[in-house]
Protein backbone atom coordinates (compact mmCIF):
# COMPACT_ATOMS: atom_id res chain seq x y z
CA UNK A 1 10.74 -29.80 3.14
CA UNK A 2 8.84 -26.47 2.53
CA UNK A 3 5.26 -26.99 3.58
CA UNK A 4 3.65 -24.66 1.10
CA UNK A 5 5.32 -22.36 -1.97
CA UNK A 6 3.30 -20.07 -2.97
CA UNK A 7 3.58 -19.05 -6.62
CA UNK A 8 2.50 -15.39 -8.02
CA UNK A 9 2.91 -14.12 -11.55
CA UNK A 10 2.86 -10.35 -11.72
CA UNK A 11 3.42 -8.42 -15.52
CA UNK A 12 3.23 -4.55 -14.99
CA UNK A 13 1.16 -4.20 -12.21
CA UNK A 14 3.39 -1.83 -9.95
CA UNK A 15 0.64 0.54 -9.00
CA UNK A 16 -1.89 -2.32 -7.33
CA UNK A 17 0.45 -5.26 -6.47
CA UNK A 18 1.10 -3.88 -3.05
CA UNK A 19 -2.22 -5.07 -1.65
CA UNK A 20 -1.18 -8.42 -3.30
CA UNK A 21 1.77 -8.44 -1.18
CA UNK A 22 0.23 -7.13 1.82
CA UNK A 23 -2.56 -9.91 2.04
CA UNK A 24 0.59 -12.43 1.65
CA UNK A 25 2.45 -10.84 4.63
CA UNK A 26 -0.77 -10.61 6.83
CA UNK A 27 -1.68 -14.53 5.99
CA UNK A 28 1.36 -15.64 6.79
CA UNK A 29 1.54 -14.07 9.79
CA UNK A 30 -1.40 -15.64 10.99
CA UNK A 31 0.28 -19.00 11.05
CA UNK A 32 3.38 -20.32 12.88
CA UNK A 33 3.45 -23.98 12.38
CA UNK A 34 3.91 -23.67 8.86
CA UNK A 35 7.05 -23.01 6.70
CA UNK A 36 6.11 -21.18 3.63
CA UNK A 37 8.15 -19.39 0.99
CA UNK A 38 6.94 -16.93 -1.83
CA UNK A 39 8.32 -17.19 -5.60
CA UNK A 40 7.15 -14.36 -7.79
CA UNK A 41 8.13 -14.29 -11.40
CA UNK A 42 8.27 -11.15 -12.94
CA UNK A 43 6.80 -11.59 -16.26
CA UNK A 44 9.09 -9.21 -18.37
CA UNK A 45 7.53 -6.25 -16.77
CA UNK A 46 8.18 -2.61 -18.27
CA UNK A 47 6.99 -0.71 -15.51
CA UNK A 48 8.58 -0.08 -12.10
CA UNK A 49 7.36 -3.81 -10.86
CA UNK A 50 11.24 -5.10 -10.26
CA UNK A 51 11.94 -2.40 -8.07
CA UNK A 52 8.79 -2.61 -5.93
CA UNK A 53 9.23 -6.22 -5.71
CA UNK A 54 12.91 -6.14 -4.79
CA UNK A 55 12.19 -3.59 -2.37
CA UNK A 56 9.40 -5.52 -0.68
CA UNK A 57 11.22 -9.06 -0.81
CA UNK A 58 14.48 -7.75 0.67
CA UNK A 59 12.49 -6.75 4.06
CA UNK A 60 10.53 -9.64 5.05
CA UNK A 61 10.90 -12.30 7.57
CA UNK A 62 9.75 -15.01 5.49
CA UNK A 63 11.63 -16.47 2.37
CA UNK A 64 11.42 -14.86 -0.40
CA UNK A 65 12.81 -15.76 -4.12
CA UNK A 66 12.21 -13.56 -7.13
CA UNK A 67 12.63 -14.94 -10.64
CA UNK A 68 12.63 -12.99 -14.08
CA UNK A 69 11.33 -14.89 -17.09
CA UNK A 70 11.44 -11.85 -19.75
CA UNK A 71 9.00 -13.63 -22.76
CA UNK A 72 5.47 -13.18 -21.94
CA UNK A 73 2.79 -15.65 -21.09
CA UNK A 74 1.49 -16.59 -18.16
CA UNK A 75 2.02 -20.66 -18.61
CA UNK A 76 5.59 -19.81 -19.46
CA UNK A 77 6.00 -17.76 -16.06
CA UNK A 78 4.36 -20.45 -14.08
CA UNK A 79 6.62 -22.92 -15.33
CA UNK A 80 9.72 -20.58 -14.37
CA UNK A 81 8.55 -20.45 -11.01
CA UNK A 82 7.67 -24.13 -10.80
CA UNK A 83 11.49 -24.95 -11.57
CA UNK A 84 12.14 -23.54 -8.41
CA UNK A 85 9.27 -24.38 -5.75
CA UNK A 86 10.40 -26.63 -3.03
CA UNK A 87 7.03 -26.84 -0.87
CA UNK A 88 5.00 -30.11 -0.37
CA UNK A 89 1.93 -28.03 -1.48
CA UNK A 90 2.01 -25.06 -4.58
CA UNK A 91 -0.24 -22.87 -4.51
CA UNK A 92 -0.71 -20.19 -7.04
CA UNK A 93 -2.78 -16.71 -7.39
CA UNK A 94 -2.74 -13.93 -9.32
CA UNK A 95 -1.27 -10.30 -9.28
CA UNK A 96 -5.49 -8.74 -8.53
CA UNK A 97 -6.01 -11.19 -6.11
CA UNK A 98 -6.03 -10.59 -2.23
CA UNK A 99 -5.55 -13.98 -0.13
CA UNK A 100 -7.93 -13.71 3.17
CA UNK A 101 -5.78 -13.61 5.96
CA UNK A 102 -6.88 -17.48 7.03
CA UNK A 103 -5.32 -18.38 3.56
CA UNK A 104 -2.69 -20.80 4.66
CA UNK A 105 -4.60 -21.99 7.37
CA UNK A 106 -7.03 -23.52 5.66
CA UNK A 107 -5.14 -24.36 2.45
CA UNK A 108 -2.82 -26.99 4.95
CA UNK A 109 -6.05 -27.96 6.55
CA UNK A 110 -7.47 -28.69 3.15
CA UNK A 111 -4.67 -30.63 2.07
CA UNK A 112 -4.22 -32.57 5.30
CA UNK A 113 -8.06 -34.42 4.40
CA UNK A 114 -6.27 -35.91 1.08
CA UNK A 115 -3.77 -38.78 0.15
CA UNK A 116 -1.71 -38.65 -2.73
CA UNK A 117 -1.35 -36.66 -5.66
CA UNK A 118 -3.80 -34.04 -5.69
CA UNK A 119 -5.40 -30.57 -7.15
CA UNK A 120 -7.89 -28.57 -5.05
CA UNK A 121 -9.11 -24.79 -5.95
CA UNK A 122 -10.65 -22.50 -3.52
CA UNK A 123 -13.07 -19.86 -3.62
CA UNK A 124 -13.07 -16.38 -5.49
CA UNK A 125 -14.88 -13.70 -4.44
CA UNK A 126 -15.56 -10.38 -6.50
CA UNK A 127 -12.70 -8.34 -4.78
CA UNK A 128 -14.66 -5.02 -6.08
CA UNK A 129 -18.72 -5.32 -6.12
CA UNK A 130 -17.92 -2.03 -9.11
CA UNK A 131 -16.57 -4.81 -10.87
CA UNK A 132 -18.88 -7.51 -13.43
CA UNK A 133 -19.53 -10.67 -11.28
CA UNK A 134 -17.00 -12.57 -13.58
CA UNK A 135 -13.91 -14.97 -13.10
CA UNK A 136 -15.12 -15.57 -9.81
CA UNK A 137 -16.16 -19.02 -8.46
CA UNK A 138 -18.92 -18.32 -5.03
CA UNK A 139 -20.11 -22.07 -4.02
CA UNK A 140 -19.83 -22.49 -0.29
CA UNK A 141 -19.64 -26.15 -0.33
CA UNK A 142 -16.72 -28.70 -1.87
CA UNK A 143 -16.69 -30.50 -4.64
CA UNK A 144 -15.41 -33.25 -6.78
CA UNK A 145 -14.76 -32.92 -10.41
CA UNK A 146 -16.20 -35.62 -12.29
CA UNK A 147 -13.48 -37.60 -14.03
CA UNK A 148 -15.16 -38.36 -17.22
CA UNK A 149 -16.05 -34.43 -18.20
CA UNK A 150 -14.00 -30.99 -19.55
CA UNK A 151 -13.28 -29.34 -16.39
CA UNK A 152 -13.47 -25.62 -17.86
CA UNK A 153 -14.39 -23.10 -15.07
CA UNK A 154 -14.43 -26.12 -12.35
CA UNK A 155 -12.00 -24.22 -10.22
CA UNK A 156 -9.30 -21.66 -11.72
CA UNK A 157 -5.82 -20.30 -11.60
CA UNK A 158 -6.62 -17.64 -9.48
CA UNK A 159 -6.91 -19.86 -6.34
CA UNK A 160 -5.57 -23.02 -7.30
CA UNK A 161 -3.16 -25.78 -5.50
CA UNK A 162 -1.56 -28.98 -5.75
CA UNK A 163 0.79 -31.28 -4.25
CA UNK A 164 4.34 -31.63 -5.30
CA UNK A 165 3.86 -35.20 -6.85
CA UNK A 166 0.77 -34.46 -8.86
CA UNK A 167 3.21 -32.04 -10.59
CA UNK A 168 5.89 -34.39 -11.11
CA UNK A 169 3.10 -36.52 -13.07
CA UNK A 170 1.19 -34.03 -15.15
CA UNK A 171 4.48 -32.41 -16.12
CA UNK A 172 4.87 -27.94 -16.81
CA UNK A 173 1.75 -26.01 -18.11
CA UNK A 174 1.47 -25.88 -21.83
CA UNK A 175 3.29 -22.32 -23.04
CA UNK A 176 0.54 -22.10 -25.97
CA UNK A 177 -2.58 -21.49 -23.64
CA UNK A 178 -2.87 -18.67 -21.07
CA UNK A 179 -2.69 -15.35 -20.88
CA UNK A 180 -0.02 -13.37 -23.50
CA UNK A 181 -0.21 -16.58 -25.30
CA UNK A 182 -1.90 -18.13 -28.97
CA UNK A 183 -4.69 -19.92 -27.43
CA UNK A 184 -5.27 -16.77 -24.63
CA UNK A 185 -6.96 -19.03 -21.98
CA UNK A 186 -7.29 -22.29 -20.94
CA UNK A 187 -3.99 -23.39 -19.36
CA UNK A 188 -5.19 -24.39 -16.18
CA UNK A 189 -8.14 -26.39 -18.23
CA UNK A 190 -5.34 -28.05 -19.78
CA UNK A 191 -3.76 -28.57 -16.62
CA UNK A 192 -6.82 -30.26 -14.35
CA UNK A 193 -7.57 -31.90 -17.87
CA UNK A 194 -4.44 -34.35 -18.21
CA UNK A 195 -4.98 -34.56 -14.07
CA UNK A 196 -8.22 -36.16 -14.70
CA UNK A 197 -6.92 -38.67 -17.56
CA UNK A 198 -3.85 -39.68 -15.00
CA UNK A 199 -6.47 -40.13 -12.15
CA UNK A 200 -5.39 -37.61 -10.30
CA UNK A 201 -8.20 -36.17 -8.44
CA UNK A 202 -9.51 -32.25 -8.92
CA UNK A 203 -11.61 -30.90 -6.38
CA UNK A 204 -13.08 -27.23 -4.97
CA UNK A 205 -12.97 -26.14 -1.63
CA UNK A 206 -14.03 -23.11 -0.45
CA UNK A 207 -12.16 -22.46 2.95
CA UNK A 208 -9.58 -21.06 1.65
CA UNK A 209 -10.27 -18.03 -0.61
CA UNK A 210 -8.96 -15.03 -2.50
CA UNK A 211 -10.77 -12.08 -3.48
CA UNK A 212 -10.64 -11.18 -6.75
CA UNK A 213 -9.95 -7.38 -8.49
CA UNK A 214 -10.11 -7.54 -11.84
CA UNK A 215 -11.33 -4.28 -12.49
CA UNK A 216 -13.69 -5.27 -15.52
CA UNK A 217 -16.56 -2.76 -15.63
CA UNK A 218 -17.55 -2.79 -19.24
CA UNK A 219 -19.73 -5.19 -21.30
CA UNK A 220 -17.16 -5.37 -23.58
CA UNK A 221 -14.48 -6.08 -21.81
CA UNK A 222 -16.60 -9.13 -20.64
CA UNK A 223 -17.51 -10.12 -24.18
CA UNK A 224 -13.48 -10.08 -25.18
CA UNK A 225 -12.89 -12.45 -22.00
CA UNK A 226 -15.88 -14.85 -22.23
CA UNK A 227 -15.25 -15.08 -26.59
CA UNK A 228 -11.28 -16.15 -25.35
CA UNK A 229 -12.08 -18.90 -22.86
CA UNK A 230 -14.11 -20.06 -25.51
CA UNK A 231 -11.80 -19.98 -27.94
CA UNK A 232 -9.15 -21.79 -25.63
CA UNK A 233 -11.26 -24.34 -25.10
CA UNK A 234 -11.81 -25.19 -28.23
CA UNK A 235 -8.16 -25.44 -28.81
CA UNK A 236 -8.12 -27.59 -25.74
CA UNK A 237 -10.81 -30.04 -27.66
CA UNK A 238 -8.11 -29.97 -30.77
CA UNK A 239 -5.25 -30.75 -28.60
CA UNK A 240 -6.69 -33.36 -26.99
CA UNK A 241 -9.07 -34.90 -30.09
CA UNK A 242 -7.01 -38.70 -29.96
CA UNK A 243 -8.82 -38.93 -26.57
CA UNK A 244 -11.98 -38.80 -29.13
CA UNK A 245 -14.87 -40.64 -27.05
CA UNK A 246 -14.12 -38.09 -24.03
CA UNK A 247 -13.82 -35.08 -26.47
CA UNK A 248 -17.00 -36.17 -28.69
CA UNK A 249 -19.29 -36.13 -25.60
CA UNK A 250 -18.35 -32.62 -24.59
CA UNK A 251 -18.69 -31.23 -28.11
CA UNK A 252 -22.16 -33.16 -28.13
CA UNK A 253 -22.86 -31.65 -25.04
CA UNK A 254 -22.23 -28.13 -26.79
CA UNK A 255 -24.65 -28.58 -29.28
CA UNK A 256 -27.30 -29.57 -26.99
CA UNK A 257 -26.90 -26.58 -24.99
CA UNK A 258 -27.57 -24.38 -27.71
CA UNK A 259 -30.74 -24.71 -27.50
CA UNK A 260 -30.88 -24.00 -24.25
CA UNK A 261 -30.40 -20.29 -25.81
CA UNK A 262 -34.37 -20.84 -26.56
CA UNK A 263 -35.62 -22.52 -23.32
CA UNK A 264 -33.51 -21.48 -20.72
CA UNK A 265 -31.30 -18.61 -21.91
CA UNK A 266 -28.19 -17.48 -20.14
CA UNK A 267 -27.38 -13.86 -20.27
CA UNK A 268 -24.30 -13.53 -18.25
CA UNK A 269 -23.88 -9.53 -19.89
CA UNK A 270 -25.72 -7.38 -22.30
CA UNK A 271 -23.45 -8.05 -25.00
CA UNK A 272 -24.24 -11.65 -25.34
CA UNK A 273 -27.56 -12.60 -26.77
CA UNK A 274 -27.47 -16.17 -27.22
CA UNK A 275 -24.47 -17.72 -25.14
CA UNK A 276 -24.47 -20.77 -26.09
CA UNK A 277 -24.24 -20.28 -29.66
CA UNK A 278 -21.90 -17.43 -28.54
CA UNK A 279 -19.55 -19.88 -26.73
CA UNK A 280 -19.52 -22.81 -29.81
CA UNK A 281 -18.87 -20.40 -32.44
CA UNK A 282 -15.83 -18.71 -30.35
CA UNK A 283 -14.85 -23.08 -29.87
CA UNK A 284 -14.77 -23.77 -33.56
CA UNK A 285 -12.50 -21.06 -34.38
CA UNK A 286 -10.44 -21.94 -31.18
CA UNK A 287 -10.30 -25.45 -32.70
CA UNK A 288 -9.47 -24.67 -36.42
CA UNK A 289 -6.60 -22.21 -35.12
CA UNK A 290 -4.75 -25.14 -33.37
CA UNK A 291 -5.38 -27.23 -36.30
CA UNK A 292 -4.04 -24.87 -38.35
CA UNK A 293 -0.71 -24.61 -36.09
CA UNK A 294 -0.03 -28.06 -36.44
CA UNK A 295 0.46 -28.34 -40.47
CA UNK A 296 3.53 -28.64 -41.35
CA UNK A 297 4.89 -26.51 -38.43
CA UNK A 298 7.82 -27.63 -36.40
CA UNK A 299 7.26 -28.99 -32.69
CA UNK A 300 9.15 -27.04 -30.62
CA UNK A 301 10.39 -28.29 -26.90
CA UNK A 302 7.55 -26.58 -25.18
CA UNK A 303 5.21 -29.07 -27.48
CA UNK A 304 7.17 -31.86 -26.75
CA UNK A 305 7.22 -31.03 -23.10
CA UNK A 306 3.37 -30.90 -23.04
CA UNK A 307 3.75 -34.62 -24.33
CA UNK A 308 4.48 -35.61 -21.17
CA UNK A 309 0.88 -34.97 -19.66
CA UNK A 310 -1.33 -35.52 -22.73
């Protein structure tokens, strides 16, 4: 069996993928007790990103398979690519990202400290210090995800990994959430979510780590991303409402923390005056919106599918 697949989604990002690629090749070849093999799915790309990729994959001394799933959304892709992974650990990044070359290292040393079914995310630095100190996650110690909470923002997709059974339980990421999708965000939420209800355990560890390059320089641009995480999660509490004791405490929690926006006010850009209230008004519509999906619409597969972990 594979030791580790490593799973990277890429949509028309031609020009900058290379040093993607590069930190890939350079990791690997750092290790040489470990079989690894790299799955990218090209997410329906309309630049020159198939040609690049088949140009790099055909060349390398490692295996590499390259899959095509043409309808966007990032949940969708990872699913394609999760058909076809064959490691004992999956790891997954994304297309800005640069793995440090100690990547693989320390993701089997990680993994080796943990029995069973598992999820552990590592570290993300700010890849650019031009770019807003956002989607990054900069503790230098690990951590255990509490199995009674929401974990939004406990670790993320952009360094995340889990073992081949704790897939087979929680089942394919839900197509609705993520990137190029309704809900926008929130897929790997949902994903360490139905983890926690199945007891399988979510932790962070920072040893092995990515740096991020998202390239987000603007207020604005912050805004838009911080008012869509918000807005998945609240989808996320819709979704998962039946579970209502678990969901009630972390909307409760919400409206406690508002006014926090008074006492101890959180001003993570200049756009954002009271974040709080900025982050439950961005849940409510989140919420209402999958309500709204859900009357008298018909359940497709991909909602069926997402049965299996809820």
């Amino acid at each position: 069996m594979t030791d580790i697949s490593l799973l990277l989604c890429t949509r028309n990002r031609a020009a900058t993928l290379a040093a993607t690629l590069a930190s890939i090749e350079c990791a690997i070849g750092t290790v040489a007790d470990l079989t690894i093999e790299i799955l990218i799915v090209d997410n329906g790309s309309t630049d020159d990103t198939a040609d690049r990729l088949e140009a790099w994959g055909a060349d390398r001394s490692f295996g590499v398979r390259l899959l095509h799933e043409p309808r966007p959304g990032l949940a969708r892709a990872r699913n394609t690519g999760l058909v076809h992974v064959s490691g004992r650990i999956i790891a997954m990044t994304d297309d800005d990202c640069v793995l440090h070359a100690d990547y693989f290292h320390q993701l089997a040393t990680c993994f080796a400290e943990v029995t069973g079914p598992a999820i552990i995310g590592g570290r993300i630095l700010l890849g650019d210090p031009a770019d807003l100190p956002v989607t990054v996650k900069l503790e230098d110690h690990p951590m255990i995800a509490p199995t009674d909470g929401f974990p939004g923002g406990f670790v993320m997709g952009a360094n995340l990994a889990m073992t081949a059974d704790a897939i087979a339980r929680i089942g394919p990421f839900d197509e609705r959430f993520g990137a190029g999708a309704p809900f926008v965000s929130a897929e790997d939420t949902d994903y360490l979510f139905r983890a926690l209800r199945q007891g399988i355990p979510v932790r962070y560890d920072p040893r092995f780590t990515v740096d991020h390059h998202h390239g987000r320089r603007c207020p604005k641009e912050v805004v838009t991303l911080l008012a869509g995480y918000s807005f998945g999660d609240g989808a996320l509490y819709a979704k998962h409402v039946r579970h209502i004791a678990r969901i009630g405490a972390i909307i409760a929690g919400d409206l406690r923390n508002v006014m926090k926006d008074f006492t101890t006010p959180v001003t993570p850009c200049a756009g954002i005056r009271y974040f709080y209230l900025f982050r439950l008004r961005h849940k409510m519509a989140g919420f209402l919106a999958y309500v709204g999906t859900g009357k008298g619409s018909r359940v497709s597969r991909q909602d069926q599918l997402a049965e299996i972990g809820r």
